[in-house]
PDB file of N, CA and C in Angstrom:
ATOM      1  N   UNK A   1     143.507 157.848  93.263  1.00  0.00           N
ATOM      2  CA  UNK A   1     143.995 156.534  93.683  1.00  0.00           C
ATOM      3  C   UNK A   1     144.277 155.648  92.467  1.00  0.00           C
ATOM      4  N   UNK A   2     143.198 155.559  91.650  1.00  0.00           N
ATOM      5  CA  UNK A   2     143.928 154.986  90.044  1.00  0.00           C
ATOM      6  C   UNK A   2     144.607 154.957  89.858  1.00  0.00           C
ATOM      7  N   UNK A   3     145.514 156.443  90.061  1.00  0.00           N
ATOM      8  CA  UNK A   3     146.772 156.955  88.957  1.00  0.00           C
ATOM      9  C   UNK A   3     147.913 156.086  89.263  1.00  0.00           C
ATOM     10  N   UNK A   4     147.626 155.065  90.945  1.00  0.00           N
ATOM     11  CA  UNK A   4     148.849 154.190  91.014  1.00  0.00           C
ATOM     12  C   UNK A   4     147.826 153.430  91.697  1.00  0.00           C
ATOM     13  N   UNK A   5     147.956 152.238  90.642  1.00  0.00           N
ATOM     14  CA  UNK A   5     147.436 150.610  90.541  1.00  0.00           C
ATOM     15  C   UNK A   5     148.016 150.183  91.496  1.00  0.00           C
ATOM     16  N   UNK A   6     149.121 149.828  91.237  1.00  0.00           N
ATOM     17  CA  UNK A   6     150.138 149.192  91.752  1.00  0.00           C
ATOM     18  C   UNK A   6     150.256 148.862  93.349  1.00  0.00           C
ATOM     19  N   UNK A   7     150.548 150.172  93.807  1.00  0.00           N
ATOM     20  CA  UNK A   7     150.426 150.757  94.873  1.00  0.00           C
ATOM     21  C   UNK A   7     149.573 150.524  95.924  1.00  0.00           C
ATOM     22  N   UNK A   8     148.328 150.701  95.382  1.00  0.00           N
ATOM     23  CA  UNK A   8     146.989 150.173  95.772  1.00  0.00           C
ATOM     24  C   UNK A   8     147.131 148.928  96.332  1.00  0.00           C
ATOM     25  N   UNK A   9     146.961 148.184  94.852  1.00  0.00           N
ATOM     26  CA  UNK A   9     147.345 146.652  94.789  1.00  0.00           C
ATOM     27  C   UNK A   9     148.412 145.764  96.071  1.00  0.00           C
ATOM     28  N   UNK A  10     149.300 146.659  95.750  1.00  0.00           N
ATOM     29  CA  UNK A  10     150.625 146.247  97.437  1.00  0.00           C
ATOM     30  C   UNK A  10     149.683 146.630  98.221  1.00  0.00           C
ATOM     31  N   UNK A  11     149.384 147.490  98.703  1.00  0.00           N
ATOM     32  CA  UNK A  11     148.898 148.267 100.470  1.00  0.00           C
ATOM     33  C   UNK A  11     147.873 146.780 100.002  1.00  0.00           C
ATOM     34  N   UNK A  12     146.748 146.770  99.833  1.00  0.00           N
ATOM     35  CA  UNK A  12     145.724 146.037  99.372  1.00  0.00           C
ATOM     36  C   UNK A  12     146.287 144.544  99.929  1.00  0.00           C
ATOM     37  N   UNK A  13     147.246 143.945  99.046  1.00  0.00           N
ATOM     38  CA  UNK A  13     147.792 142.286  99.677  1.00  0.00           C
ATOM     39  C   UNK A  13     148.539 142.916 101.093  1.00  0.00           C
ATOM     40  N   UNK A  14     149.270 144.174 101.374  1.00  0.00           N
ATOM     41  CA  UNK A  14     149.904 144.146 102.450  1.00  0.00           C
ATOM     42  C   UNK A  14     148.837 144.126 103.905  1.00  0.00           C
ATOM     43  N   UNK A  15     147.788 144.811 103.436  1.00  0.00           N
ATOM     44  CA  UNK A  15     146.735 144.732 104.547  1.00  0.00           C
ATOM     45  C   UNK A  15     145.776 143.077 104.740  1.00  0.00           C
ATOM     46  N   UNK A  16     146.156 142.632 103.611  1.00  0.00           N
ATOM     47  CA  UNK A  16     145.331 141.135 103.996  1.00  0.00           C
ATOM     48  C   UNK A  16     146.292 140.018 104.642  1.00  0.00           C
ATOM     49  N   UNK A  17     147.552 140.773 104.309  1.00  0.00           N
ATOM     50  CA  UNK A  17     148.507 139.598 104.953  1.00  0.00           C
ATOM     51  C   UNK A  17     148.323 139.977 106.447  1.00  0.00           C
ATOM     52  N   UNK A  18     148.430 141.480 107.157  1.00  0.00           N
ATOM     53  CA  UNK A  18     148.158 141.915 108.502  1.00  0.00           C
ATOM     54  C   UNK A  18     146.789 140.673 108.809  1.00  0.00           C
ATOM     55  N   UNK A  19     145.903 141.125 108.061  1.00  0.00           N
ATOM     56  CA  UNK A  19     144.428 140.068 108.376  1.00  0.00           C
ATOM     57  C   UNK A  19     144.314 138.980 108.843  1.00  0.00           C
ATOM     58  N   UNK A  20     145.519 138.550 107.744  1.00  0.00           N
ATOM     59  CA  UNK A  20     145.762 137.039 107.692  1.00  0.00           C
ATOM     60  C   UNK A  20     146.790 136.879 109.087  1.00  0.00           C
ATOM     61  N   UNK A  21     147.775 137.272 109.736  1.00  0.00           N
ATOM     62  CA  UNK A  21     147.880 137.300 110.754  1.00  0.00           C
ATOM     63  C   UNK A  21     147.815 137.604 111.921  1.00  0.00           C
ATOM     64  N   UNK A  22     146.727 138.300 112.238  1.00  0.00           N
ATOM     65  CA  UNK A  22     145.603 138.401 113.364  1.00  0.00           C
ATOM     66  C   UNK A  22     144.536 137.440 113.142  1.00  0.00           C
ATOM     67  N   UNK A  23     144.450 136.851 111.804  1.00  0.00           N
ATOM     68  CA  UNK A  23     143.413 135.745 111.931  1.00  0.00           C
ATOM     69  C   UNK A  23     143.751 134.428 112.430  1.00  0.00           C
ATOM     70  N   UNK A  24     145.161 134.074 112.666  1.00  0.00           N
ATOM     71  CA  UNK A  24     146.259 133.283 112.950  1.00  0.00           C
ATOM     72  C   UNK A  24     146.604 133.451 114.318  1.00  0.00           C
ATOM     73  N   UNK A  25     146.834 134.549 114.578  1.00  0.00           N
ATOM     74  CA  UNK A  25     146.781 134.520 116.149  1.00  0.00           C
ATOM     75  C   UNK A  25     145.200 134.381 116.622  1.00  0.00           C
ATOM     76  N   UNK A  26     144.401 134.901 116.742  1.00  0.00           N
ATOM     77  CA  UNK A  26     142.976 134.518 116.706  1.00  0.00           C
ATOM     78  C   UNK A  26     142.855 133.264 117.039  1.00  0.00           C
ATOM     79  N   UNK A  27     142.800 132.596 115.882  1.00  0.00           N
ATOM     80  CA  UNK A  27     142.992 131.238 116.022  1.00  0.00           C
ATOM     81  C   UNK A  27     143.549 130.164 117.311  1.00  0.00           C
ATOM     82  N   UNK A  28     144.816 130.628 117.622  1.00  0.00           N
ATOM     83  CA  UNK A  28     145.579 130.513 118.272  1.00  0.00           C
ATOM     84  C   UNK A  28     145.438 130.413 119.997  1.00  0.00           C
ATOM     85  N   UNK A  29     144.669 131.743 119.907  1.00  0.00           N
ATOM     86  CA  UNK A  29     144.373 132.521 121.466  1.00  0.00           C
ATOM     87  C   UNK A  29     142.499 131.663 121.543  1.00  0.00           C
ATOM     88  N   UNK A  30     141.894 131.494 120.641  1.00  0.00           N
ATOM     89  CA  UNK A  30     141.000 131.300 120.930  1.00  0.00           C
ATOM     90  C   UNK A  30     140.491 130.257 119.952  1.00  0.00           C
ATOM     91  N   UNK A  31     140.679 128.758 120.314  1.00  0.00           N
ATOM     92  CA  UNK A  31     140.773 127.766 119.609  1.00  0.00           C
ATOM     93  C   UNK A  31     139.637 127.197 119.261  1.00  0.00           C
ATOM     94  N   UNK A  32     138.231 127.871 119.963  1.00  0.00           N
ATOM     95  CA  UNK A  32     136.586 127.449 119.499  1.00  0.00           C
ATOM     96  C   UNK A  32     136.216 128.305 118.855  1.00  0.00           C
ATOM     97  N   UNK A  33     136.933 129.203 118.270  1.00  0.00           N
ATOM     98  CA  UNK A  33     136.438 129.995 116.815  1.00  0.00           C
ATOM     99  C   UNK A  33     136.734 129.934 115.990  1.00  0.00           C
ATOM    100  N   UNK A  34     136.497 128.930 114.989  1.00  0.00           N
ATOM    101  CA  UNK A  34     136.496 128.386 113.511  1.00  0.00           C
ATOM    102  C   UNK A  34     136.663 129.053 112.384  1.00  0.00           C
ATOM    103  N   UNK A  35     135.695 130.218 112.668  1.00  0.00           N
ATOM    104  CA  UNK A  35     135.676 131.609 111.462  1.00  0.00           C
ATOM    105  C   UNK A  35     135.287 132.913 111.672  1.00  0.00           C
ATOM    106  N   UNK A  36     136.270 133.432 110.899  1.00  0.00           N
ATOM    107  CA  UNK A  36     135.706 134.937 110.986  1.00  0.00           C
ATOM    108  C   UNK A  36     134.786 135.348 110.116  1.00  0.00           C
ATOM    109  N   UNK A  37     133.680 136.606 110.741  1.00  0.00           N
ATOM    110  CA  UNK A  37     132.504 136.782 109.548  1.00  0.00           C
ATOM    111  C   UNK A  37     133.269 138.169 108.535  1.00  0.00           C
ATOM    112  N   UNK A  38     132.968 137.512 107.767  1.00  0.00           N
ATOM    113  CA  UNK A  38     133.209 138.718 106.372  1.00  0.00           C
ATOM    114  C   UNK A  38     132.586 140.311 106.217  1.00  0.00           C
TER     115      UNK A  38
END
């Protein structure tokens, strides 16, 4: 997995942006939940 940083790095922000919008709909659908646990 080293041998491509990069790569990683994309999938890596591409999967937190998914996060980040299911945490947005979340939000959305269910407006008395403030936060998600880590």
């Amino acid at each position: 997995m080293s041998a491509y940083p990069n790569q990683e790095i994309n999938f890596a922000r591409l999967l937190t942006v998914e996060q980040l919008k299911k945490y947005v709909e979340n939000q959305k659908n269910s407006p008395k939940v403030e936060t998600l646990p880590r």
